[in-house]
PDB file of N, CA and C in Angstrom:
ATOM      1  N   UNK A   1       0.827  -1.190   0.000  1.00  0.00           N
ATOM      2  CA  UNK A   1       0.000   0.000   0.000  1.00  0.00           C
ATOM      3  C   UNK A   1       0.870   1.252   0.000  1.00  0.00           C
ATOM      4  N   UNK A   2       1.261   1.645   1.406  1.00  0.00           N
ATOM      5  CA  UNK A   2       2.278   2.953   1.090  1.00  0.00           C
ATOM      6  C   UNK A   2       3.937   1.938   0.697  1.00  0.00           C
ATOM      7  N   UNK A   3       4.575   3.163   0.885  1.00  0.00           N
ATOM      8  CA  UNK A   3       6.010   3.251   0.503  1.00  0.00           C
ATOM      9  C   UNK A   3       6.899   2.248   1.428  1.00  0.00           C
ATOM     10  N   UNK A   4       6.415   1.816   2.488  1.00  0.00           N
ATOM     11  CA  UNK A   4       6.690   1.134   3.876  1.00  0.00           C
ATOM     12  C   UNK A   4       6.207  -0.529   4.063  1.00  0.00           C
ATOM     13  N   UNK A   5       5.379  -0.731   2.856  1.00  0.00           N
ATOM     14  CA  UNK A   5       4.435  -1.857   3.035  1.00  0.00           C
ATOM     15  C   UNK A   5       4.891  -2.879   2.773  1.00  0.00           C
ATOM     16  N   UNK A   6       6.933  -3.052   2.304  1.00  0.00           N
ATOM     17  CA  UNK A   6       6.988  -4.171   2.406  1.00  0.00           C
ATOM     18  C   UNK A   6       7.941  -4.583   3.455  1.00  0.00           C
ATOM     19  N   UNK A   7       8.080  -3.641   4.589  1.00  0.00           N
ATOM     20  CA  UNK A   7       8.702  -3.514   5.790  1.00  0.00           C
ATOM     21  C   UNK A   7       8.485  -5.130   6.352  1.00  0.00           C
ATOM     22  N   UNK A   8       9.162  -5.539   7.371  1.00  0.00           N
ATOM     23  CA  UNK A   8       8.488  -6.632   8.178  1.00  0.00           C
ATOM     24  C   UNK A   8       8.317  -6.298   9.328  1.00  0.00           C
ATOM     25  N   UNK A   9       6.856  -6.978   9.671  1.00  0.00           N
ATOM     26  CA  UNK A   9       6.084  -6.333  10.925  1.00  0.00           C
ATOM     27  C   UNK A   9       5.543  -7.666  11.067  1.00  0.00           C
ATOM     28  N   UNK A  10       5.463  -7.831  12.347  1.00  0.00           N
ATOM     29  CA  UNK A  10       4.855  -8.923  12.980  1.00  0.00           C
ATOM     30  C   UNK A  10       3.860  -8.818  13.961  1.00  0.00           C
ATOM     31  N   UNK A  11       3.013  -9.285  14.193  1.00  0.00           N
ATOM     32  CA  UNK A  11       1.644  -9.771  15.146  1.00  0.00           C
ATOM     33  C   UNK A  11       2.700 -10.206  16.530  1.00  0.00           C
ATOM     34  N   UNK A  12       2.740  -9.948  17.614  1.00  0.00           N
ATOM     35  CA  UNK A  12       3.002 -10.805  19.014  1.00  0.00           C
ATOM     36  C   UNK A  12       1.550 -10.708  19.491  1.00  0.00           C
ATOM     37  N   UNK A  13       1.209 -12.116  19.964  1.00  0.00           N
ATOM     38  CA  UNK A  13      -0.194 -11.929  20.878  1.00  0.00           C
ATOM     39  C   UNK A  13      -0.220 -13.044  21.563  1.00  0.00           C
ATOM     40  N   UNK A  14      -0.009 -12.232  22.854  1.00  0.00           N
ATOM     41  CA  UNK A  14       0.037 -13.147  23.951  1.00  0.00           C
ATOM     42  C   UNK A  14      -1.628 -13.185  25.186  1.00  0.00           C
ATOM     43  N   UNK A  15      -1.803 -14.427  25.635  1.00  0.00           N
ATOM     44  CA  UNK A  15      -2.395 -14.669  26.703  1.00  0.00           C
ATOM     45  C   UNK A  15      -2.036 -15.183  28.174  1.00  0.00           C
ATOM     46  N   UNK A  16      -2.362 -13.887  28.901  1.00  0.00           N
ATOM     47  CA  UNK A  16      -1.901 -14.034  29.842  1.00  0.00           C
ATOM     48  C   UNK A  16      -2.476 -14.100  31.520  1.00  0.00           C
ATOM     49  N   UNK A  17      -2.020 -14.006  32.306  1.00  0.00           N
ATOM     50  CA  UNK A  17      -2.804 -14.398  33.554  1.00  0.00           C
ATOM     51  C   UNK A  17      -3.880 -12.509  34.019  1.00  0.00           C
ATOM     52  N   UNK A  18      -4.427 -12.245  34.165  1.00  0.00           N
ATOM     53  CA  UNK A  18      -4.784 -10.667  34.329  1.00  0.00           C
ATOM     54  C   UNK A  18      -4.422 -10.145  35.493  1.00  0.00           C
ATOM     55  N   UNK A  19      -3.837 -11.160  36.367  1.00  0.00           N
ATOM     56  CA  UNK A  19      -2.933 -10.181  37.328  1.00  0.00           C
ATOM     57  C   UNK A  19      -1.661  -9.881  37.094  1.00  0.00           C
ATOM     58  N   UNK A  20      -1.424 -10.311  35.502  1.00  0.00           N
ATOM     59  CA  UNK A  20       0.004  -9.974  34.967  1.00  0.00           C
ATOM     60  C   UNK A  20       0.230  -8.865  34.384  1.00  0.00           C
ATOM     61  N   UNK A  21      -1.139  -8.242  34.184  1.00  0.00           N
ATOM     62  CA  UNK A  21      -1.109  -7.416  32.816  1.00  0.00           C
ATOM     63  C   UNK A  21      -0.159  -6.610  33.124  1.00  0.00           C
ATOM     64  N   UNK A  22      -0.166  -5.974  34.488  1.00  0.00           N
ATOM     65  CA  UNK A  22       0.909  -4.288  34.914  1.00  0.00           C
ATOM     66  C   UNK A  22       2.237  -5.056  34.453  1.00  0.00           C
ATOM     67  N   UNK A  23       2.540  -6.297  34.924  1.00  0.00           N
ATOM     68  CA  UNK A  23       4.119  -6.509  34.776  1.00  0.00           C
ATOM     69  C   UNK A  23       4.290  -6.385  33.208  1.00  0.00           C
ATOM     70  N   UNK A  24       3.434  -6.957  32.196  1.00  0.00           N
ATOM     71  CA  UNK A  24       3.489  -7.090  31.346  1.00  0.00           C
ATOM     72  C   UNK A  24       3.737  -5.945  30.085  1.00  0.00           C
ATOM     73  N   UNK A  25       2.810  -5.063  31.217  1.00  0.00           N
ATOM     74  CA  UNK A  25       2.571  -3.676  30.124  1.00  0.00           C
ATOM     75  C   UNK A  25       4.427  -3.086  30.688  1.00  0.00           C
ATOM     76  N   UNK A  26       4.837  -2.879  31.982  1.00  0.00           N
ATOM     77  CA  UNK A  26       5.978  -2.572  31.882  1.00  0.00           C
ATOM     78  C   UNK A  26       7.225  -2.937  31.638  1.00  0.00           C
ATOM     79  N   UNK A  27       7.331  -3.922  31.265  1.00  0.00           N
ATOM     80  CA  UNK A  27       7.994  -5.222  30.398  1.00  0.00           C
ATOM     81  C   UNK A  27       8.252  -4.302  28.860  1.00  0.00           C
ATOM     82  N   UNK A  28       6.941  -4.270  28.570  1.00  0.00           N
ATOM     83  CA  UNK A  28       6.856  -3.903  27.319  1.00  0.00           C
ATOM     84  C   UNK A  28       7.616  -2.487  26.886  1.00  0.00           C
ATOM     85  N   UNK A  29       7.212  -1.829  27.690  1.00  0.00           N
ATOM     86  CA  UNK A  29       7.693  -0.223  27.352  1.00  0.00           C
ATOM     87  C   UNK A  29       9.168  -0.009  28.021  1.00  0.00           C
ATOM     88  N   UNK A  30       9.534  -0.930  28.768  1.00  0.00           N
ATOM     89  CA  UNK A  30      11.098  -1.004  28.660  1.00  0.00           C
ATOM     90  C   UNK A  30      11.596  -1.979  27.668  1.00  0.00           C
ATOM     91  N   UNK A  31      11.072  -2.847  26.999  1.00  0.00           N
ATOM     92  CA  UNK A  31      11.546  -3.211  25.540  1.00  0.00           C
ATOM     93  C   UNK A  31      11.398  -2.687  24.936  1.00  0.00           C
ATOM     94  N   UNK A  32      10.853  -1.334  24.553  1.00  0.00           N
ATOM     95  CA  UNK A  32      10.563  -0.409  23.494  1.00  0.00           C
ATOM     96  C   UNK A  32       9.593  -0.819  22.516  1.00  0.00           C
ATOM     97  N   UNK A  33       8.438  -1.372  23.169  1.00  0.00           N
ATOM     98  CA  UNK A  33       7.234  -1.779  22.786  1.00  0.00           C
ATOM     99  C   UNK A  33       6.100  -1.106  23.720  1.00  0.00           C
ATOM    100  N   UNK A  34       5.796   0.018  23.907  1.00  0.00           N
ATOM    101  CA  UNK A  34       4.730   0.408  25.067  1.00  0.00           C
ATOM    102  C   UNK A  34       3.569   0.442  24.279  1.00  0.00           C
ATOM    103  N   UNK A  35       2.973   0.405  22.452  1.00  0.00           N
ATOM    104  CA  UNK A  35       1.624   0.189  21.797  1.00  0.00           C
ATOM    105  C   UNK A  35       1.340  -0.827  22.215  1.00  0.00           C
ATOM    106  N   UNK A  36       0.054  -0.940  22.993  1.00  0.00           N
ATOM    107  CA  UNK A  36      -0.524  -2.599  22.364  1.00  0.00           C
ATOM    108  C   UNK A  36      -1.892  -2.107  22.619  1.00  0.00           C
ATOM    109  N   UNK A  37      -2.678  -3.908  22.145  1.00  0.00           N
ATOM    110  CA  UNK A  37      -4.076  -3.986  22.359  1.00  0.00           C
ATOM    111  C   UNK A  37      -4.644  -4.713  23.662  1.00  0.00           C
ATOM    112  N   UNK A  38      -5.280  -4.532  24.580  1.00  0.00           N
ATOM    113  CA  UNK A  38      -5.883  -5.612  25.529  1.00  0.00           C
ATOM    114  C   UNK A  38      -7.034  -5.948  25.404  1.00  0.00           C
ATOM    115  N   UNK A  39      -7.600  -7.191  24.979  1.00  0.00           N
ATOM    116  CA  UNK A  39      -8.678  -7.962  25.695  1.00  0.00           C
ATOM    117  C   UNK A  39      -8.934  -8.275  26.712  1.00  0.00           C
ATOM    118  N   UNK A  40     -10.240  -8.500  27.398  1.00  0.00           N
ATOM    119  CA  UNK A  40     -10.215  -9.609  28.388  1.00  0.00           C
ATOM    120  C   UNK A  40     -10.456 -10.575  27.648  1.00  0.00           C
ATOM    121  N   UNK A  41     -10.531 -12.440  27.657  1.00  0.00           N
ATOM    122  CA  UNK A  41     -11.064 -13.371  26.860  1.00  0.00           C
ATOM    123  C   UNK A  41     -11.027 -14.256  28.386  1.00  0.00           C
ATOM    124  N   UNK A  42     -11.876 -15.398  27.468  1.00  0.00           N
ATOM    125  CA  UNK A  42     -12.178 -16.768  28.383  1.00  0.00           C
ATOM    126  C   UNK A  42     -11.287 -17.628  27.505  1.00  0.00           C
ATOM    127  N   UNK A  43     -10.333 -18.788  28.330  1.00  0.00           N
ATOM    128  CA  UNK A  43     -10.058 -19.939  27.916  1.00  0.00           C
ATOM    129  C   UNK A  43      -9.804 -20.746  28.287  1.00  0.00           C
ATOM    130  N   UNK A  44      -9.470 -22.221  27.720  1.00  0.00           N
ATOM    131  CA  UNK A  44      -9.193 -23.344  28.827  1.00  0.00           C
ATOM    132  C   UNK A  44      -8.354 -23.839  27.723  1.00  0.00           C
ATOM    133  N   UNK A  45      -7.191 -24.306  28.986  1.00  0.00           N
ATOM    134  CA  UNK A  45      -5.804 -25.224  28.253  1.00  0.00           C
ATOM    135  C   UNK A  45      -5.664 -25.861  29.182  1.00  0.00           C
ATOM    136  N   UNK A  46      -4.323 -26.286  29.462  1.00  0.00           N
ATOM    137  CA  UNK A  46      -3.719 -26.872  30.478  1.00  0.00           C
ATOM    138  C   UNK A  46      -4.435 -26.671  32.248  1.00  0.00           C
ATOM    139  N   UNK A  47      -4.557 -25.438  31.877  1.00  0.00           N
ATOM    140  CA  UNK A  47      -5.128 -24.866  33.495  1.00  0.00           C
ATOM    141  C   UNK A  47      -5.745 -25.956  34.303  1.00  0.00           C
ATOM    142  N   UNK A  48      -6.406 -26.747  35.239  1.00  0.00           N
ATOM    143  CA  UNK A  48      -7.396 -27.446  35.671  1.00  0.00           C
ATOM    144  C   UNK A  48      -8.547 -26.345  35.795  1.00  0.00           C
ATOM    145  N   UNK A  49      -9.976 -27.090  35.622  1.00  0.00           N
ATOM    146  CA  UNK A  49     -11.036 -26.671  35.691  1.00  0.00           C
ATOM    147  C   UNK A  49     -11.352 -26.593  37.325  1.00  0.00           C
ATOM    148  N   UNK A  50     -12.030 -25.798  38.134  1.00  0.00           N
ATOM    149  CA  UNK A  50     -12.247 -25.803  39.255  1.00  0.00           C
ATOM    150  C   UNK A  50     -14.101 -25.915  39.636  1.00  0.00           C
ATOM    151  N   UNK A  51     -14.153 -26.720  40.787  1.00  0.00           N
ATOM    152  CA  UNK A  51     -15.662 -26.657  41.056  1.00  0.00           C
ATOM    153  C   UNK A  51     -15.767 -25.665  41.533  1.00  0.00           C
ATOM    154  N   UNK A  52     -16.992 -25.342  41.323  1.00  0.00           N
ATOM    155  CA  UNK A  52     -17.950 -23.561  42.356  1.00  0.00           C
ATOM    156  C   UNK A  52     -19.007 -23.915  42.882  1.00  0.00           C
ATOM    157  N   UNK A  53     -19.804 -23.600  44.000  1.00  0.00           N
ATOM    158  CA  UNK A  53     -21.134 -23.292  44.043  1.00  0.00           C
ATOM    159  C   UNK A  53     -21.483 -22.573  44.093  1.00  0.00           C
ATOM    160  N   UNK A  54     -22.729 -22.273  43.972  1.00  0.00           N
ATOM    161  CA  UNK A  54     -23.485 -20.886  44.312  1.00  0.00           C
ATOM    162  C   UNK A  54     -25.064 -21.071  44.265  1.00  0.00           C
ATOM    163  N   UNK A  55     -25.324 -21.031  45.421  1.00  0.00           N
ATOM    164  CA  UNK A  55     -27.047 -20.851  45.392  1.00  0.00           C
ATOM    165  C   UNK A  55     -27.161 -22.245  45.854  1.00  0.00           C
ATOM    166  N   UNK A  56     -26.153 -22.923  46.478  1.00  0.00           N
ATOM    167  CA  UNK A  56     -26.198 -24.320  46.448  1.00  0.00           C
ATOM    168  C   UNK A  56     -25.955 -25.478  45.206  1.00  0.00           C
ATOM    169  N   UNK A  57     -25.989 -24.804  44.322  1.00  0.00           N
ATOM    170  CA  UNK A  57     -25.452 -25.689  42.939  1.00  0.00           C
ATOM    171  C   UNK A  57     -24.710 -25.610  42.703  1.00  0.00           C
ATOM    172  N   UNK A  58     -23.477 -26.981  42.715  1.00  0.00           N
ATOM    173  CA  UNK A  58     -22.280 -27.047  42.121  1.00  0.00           C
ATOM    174  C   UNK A  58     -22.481 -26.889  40.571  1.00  0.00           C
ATOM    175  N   UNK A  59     -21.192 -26.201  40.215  1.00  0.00           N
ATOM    176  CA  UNK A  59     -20.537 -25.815  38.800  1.00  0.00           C
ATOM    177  C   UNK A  59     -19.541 -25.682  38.674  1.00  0.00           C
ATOM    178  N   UNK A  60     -18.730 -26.047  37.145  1.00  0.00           N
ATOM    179  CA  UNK A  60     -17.666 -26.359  36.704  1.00  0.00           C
ATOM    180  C   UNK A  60     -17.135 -24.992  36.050  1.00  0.00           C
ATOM    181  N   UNK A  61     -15.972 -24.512  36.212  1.00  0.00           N
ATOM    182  CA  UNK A  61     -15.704 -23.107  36.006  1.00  0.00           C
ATOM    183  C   UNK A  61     -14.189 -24.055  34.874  1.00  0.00           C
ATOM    184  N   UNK A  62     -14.258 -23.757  33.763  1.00  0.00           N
ATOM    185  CA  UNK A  62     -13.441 -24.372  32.748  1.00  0.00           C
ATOM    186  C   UNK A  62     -13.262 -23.788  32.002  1.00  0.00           C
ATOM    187  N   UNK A  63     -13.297 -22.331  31.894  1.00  0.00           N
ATOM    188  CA  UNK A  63     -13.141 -21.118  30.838  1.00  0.00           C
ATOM    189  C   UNK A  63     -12.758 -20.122  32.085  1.00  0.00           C
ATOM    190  N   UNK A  64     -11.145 -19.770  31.960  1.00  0.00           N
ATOM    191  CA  UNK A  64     -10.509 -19.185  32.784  1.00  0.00           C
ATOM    192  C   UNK A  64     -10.339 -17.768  31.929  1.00  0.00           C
ATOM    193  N   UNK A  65     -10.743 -16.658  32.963  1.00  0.00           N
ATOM    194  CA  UNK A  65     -10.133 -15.367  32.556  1.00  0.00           C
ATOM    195  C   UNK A  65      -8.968 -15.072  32.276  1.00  0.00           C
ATOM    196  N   UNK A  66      -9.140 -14.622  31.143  1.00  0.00           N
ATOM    197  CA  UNK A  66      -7.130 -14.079  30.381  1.00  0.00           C
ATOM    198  C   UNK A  66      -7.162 -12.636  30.192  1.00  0.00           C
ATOM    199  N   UNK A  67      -6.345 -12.435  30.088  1.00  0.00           N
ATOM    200  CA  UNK A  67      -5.665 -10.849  28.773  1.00  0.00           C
ATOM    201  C   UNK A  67      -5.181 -11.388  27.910  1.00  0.00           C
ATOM    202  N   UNK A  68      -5.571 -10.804  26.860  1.00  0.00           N
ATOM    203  CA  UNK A  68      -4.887 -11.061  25.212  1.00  0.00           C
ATOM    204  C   UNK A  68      -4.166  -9.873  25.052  1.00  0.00           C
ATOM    205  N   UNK A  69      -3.002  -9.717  24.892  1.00  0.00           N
ATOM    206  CA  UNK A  69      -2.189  -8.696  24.668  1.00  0.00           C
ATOM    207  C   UNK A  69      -1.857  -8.951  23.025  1.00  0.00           C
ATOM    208  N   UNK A  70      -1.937  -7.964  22.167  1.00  0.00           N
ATOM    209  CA  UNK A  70      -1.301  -7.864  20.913  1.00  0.00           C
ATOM    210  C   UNK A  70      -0.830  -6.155  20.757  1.00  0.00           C
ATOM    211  N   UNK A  71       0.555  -6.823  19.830  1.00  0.00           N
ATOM    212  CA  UNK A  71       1.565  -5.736  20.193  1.00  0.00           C
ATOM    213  C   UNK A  71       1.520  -6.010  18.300  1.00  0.00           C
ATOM    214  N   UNK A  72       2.025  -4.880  17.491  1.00  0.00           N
ATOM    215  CA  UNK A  72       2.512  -4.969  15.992  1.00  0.00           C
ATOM    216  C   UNK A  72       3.971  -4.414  16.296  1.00  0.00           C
ATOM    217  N   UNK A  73       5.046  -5.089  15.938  1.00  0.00           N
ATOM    218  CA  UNK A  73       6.481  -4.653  16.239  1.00  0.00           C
ATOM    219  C   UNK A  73       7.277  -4.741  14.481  1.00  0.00           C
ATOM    220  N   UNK A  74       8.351  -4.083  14.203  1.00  0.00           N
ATOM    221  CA  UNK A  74       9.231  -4.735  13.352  1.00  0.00           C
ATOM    222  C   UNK A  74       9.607  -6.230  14.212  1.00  0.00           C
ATOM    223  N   UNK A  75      10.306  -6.791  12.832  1.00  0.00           N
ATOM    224  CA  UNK A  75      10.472  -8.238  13.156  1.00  0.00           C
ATOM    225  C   UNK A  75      11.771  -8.554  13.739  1.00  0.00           C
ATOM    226  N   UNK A  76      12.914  -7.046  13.587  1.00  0.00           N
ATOM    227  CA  UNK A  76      14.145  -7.097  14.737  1.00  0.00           C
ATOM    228  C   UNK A  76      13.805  -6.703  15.699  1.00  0.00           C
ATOM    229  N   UNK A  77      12.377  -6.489  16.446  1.00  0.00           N
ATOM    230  CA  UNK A  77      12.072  -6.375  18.201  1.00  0.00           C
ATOM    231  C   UNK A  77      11.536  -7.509  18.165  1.00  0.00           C
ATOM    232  N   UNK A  78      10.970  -8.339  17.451  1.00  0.00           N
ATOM    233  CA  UNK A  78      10.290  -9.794  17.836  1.00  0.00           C
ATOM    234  C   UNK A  78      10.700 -10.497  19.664  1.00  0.00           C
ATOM    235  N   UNK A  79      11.867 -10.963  18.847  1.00  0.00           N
ATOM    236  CA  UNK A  79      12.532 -11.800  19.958  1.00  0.00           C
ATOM    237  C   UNK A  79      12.425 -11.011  21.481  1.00  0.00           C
ATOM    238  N   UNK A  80      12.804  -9.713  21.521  1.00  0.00           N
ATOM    239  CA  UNK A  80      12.881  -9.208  22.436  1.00  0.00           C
ATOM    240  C   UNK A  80      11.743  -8.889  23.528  1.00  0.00           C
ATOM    241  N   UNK A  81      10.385  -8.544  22.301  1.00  0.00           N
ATOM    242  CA  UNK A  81       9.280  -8.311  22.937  1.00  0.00           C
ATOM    243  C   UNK A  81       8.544  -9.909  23.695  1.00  0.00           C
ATOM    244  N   UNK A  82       9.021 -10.905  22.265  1.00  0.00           N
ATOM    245  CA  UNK A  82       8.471 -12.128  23.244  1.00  0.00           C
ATOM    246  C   UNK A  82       9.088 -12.675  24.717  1.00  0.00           C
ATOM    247  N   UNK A  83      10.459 -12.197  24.995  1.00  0.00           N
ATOM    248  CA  UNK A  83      11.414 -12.806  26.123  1.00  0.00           C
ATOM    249  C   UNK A  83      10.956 -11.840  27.100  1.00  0.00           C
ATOM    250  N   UNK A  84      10.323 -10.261  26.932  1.00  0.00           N
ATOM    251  CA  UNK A  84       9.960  -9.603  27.743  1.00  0.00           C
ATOM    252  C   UNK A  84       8.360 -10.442  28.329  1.00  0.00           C
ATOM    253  N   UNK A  85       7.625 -10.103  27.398  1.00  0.00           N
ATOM    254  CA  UNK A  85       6.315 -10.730  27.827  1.00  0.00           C
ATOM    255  C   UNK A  85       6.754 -11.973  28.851  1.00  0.00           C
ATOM    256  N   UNK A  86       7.179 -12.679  27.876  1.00  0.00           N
ATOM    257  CA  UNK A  86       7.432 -14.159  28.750  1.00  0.00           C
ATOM    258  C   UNK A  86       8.256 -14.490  30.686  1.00  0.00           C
ATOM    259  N   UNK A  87       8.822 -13.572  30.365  1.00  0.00           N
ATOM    260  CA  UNK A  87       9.858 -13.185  31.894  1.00  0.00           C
ATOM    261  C   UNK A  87       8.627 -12.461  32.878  1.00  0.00           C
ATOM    262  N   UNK A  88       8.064 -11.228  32.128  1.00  0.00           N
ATOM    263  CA  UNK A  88       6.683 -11.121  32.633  1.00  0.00           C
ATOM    264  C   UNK A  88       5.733 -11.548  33.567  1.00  0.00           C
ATOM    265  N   UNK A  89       5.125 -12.314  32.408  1.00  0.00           N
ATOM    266  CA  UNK A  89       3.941 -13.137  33.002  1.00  0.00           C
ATOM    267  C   UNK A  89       4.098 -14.468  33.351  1.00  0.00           C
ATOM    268  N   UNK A  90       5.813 -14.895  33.613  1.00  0.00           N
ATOM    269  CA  UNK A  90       6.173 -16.208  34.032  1.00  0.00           C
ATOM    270  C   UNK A  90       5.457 -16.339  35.570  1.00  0.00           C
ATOM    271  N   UNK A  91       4.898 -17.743  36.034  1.00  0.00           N
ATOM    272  CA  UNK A  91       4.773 -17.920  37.514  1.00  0.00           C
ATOM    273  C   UNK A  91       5.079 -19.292  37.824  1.00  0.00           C
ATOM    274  N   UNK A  92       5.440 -20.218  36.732  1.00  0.00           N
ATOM    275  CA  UNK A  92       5.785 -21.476  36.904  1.00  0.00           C
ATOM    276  C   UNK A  92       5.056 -22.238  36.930  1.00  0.00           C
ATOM    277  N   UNK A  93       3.644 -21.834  36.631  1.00  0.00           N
ATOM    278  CA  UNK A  93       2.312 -22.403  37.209  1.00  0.00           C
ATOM    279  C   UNK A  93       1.489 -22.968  36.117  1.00  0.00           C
ATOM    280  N   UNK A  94       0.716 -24.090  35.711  1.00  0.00           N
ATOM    281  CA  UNK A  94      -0.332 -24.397  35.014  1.00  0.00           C
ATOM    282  C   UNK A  94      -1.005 -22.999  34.392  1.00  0.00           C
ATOM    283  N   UNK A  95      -1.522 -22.705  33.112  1.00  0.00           N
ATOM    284  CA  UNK A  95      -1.989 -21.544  33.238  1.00  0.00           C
ATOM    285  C   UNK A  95      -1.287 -19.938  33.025  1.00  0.00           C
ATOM    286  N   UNK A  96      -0.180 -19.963  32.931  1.00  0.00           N
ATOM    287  CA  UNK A  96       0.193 -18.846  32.351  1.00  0.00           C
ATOM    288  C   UNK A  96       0.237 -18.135  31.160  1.00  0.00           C
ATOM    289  N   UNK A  97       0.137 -19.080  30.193  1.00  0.00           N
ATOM    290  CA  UNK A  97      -0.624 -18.514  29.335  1.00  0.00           C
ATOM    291  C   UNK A  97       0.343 -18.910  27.592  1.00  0.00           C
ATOM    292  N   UNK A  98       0.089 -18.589  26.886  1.00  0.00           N
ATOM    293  CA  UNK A  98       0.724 -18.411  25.716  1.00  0.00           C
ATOM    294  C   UNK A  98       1.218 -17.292  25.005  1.00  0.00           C
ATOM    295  N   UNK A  99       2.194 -17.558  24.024  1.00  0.00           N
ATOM    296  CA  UNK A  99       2.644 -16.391  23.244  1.00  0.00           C
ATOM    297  C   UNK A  99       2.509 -16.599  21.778  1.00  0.00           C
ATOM    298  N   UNK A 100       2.117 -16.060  20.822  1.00  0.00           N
ATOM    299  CA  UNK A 100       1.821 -16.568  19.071  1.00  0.00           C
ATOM    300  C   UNK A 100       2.570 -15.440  18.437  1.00  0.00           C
ATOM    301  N   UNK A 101       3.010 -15.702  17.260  1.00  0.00           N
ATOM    302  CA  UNK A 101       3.530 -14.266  16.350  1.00  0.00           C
ATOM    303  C   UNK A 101       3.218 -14.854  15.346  1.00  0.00           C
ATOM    304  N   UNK A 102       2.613 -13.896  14.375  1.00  0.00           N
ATOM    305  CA  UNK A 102       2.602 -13.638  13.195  1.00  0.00           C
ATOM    306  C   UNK A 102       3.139 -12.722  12.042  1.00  0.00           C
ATOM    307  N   UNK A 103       3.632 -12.987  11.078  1.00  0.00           N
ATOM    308  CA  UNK A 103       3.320 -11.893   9.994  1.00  0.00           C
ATOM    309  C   UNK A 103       2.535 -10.920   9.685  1.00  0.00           C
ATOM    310  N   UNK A 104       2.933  -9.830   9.664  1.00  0.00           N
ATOM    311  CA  UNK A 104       1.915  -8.273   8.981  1.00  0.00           C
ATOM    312  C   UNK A 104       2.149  -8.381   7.872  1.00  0.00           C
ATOM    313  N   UNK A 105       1.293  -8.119   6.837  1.00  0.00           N
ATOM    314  CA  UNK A 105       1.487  -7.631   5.311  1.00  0.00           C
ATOM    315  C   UNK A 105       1.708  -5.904   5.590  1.00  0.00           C
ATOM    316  N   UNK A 106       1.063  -5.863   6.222  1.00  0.00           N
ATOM    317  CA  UNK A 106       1.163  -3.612   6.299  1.00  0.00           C
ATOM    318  C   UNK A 106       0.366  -3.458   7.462  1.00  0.00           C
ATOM    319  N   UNK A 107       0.365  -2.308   7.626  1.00  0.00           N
ATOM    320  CA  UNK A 107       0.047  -1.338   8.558  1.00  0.00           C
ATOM    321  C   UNK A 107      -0.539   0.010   7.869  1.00  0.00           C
ATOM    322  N   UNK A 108      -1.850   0.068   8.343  1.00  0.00           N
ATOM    323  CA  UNK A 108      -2.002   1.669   8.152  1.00  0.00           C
ATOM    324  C   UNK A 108      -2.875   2.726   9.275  1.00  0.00           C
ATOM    325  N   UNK A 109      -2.081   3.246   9.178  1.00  0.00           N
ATOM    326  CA  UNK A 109      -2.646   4.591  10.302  1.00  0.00           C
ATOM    327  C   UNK A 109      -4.035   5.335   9.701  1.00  0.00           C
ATOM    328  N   UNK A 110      -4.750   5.490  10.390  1.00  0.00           N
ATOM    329  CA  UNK A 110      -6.008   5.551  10.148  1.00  0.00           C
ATOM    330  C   UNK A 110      -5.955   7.188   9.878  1.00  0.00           C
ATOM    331  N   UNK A 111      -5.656   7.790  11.046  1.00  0.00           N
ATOM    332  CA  UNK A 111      -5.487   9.608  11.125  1.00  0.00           C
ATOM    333  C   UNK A 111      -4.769  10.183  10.096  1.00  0.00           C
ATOM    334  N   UNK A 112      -3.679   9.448   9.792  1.00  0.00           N
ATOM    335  CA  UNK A 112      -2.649  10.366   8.367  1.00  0.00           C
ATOM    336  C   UNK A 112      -2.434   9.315   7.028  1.00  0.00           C
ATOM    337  N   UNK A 113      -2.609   8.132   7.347  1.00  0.00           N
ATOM    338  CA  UNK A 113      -2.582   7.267   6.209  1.00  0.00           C
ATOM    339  C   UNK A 113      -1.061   6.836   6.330  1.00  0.00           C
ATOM    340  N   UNK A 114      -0.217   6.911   7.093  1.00  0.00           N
ATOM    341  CA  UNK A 114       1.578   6.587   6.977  1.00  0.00           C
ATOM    342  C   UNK A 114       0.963   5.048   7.091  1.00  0.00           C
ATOM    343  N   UNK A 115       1.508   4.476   6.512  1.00  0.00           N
ATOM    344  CA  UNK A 115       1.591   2.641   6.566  1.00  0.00           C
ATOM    345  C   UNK A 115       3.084   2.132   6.584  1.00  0.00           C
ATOM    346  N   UNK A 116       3.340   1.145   7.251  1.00  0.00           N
ATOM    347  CA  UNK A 116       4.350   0.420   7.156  1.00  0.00           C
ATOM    348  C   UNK A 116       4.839   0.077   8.401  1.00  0.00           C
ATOM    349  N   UNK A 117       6.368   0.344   8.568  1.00  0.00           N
ATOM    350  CA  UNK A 117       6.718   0.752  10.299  1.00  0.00           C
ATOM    351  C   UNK A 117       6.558   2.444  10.451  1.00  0.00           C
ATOM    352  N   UNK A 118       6.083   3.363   9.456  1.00  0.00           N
ATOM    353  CA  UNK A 118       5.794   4.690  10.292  1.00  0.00           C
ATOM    354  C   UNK A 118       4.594   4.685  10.793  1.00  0.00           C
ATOM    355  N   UNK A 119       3.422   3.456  10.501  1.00  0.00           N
ATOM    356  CA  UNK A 119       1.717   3.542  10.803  1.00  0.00           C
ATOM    357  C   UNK A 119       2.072   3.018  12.456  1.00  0.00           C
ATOM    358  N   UNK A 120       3.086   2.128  12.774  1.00  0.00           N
ATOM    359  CA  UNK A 120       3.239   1.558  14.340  1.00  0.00           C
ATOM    360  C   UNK A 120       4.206   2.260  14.631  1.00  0.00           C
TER     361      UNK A 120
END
């Protein structure tokens, strides 16, 4: 699209525990990654499912609250942003979560139209 669009830019999107997010977000902006996106989401992996009651009826709670963090980086911060996240939101524990990267084709900034690595 623009002049920038065949830059390499990558997707990081991680899921993580939501009492991680602060470590995570400052992780980030001392890797020189402080843009991102947050979700909350539901999921189940590894985690164990836990019983609940309430009202007297047991229930199975098997869709655990996350943060989805997605960050768009060049692809020479990749590594860095994933070892940050990961050091992060480490706890040693079932449940911490995952990290994915992908490929960007482009980027474009919505307000001025710069695409590439000037749109992130």
């Amino acid at each position: 699209m623009g002049e920038n669009a065949d830059a390499d830019l990558e997707l990081v999107m991680a899921i993580v525990r939501p009492e991680k997010l602060s470590d995570v977000k400052a992780a980030l902006a001392k890797a020189g990654a402080p843009s991102l996106t947050v979700t909350q989401v539901s999921g189940r992996g590894s985690q164990p499912a836990k019983t609940s009651q309430w009202r007297g009826e047991e229930y199975v709670v098997d869709l655990h609250q996350k943060i989805k963090v997605e960050i768009v980086v060049e692809s020479e911060q990749t590594d860095d942003v994933v070892a940050a996240i990961r050091e992060a939101a480490h706890t040693g524990e079932k449940g911490d979560g995952k990290i994915f990267v992908q490929p960007v084709n482009d980027a474009v900034q919505v307000r001025n139209g710069d695409s590439g690595t000037d749109a992130i």
